[in-house]
Every structure is written in C-alpha cells, then in structure tokens.
Protein backbone atom coordinates (compact mmCIF):
# COMPACT_ATOMS: atom_id res chain seq x y z
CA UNK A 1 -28.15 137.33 -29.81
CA UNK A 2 -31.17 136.30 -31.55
CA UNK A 3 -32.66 133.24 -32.86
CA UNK A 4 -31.43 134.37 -36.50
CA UNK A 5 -27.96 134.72 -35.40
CA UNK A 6 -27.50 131.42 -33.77
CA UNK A 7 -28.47 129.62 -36.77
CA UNK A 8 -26.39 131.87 -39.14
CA UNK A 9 -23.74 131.09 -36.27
CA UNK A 10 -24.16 127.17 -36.34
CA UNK A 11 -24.33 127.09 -40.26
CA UNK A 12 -20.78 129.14 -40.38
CA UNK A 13 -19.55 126.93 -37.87
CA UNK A 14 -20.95 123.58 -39.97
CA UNK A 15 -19.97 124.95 -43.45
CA UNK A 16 -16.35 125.04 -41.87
CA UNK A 17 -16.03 122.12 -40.33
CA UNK A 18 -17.30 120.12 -43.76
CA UNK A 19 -14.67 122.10 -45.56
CA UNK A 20 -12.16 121.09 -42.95
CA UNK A 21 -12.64 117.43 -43.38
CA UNK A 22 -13.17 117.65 -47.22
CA UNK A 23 -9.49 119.56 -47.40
CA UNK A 24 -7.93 116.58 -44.91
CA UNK A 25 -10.03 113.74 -47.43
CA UNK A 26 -6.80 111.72 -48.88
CA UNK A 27 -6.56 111.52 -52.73
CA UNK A 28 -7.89 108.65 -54.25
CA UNK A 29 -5.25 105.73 -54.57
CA UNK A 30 -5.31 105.12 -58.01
CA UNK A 31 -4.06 107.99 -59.27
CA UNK A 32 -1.06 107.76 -56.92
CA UNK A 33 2.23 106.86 -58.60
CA UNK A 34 5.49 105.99 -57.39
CA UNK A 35 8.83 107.66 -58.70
CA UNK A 36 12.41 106.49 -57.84
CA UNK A 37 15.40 108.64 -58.29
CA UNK A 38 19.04 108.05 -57.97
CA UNK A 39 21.56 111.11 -58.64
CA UNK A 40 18.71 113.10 -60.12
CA UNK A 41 17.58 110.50 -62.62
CA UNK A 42 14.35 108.94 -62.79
CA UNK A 43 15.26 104.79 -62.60
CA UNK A 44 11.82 103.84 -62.90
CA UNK A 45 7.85 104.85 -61.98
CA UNK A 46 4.89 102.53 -61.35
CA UNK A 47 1.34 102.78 -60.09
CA UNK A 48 0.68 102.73 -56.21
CA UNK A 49 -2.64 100.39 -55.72
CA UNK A 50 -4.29 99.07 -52.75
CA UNK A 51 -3.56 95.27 -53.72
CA UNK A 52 0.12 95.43 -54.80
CA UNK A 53 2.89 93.73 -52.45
CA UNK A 54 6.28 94.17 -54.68
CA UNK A 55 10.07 94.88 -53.78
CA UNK A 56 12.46 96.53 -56.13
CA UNK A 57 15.97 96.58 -55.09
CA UNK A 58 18.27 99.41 -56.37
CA UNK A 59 21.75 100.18 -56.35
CA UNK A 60 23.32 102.75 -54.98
CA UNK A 61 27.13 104.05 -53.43
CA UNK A 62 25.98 102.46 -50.03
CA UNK A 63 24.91 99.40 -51.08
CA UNK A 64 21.31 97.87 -52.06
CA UNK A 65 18.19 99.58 -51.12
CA UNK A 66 15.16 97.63 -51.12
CA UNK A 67 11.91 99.41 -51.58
CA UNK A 68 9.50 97.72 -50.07
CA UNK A 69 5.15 98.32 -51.59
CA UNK A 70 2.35 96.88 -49.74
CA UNK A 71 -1.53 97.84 -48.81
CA UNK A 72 -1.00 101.31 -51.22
CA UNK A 73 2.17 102.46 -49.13
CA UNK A 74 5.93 102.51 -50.05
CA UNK A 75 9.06 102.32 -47.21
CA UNK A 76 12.76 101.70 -47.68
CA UNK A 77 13.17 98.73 -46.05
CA UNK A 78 16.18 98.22 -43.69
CA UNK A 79 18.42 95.26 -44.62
CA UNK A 80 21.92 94.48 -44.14
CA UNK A 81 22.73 94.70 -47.52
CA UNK A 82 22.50 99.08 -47.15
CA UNK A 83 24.42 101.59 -45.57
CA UNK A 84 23.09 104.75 -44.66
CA UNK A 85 25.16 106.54 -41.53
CA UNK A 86 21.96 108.20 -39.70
CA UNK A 87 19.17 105.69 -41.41
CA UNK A 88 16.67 108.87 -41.37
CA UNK A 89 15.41 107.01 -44.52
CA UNK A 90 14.50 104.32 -43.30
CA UNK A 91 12.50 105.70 -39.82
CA UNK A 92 10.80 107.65 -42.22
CA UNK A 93 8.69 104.29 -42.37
CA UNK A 94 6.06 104.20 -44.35
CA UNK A 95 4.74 106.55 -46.86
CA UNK A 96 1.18 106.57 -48.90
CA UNK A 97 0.02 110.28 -49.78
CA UNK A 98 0.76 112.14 -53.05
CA UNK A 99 3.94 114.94 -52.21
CA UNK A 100 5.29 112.69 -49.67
CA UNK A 101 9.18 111.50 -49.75
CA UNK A 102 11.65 109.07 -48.60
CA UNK A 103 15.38 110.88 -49.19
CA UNK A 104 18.47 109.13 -48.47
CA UNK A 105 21.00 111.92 -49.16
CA UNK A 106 24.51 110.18 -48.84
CA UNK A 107 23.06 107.89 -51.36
CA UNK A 108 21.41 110.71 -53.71
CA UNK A 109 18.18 107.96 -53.37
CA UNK A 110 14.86 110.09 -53.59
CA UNK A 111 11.43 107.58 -53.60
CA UNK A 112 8.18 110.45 -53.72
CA UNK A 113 4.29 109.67 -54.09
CA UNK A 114 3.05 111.52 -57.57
CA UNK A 115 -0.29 111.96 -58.95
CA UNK A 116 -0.96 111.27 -62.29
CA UNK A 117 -1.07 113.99 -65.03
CA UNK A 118 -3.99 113.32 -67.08
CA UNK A 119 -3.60 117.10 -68.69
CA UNK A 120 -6.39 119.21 -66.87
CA UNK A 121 -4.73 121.47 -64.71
CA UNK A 122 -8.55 122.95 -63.58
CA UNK A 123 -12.13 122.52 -64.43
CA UNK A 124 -14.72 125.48 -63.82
C-alpha cells in the first residue's frame, strides 16, 4: 500500500463517517408539528417548540387521554382517568422526532410528529 492509497483510504473513510453523522443530525424543531387523531380524524394540530409545556386532554371509548408537551417532546401521559388494557401507549414515553408515533389501538388514538409542508418537495 502506498502513501497515495492511505490517504485516498482515510479520506473514504472521513467522507463516510461525516455523511453518517449528517444522516443521524435531528430535524430542526421548528418545523416539527404535532397531529392528533381519533377514529381516523384529525381533532387538532399545533407546532412542537422547544419552550412549550401544554396538556390537551381528549376523549376517547376508554376514557380521557391526556397528552402531555414539554422541552419539544410529546407523551400520553398515564392518569387514572384512561383505560388502555396493555398501556403500550403510554411506555412508549416520550416522543420528539418527525415520523414518530404514539398509537393506542383499542382507543383508535394516533398522536405522530409531522414536518411542515411549506410546498418544495426538492431543491437542485
């Protein structure tokens, strides 16, 4: 192996790594948004920001689900007042990147982490 090759090696090997950690960068927070379904219906959507502490309490079949924001992450938070038989929404715990999902199914209660359309799908 010669000098070239080991610099050609450890620039391939850099160049990958940077593209690594760009890939794993999260998005931006304030372009995160958070949607709340019940039976397939939107109930209501608001921004997800870094600052914001808010609960919003929703009805559904088993009861009153509170949905808990603080420090630019959304949970279901467990209460008396809601009855889920396995409560796999509520370990879910915490949630605070765009595609990410809380889902309650025997309540039909879906809480997901949008980003916000501004109408460019690409740039080139």
């Amino acid at each position: 192996m010669t000098k070239g090759d080991r610099w050609l090696f450890w620039l391939l090997i850099g160049v990958g790594l940077f593209l690594l950690a760009w890939q794993a960068w999260p998005a931006p927070s304030s372009e995160r948004q958070v949607q709340v379904f019940r039976d397939g219906e939107l109930l209501f959507s608001f921004p997800l920001t870094e600052t914001e502490i808010r609960t919003e309490q929703v009805q559904v079949a088993g009861g009153v689900a509170t949905i808990e924001v603080r420090d630019g992450a959304v949970r279901l938070a467990p209460t008396e007042d809601y009855f889920c038989p396995e409560r796999i929404c509520i370990r879910t715990g915490w949630i605070k990147q765009p595609g990410e999902a809380i889902i309650c199914v025997p309540n039909k209660l879906v809480i997901r982490i949008e980003e916000r359309e501004d109408g460019v799908d690409a740039v080139i």
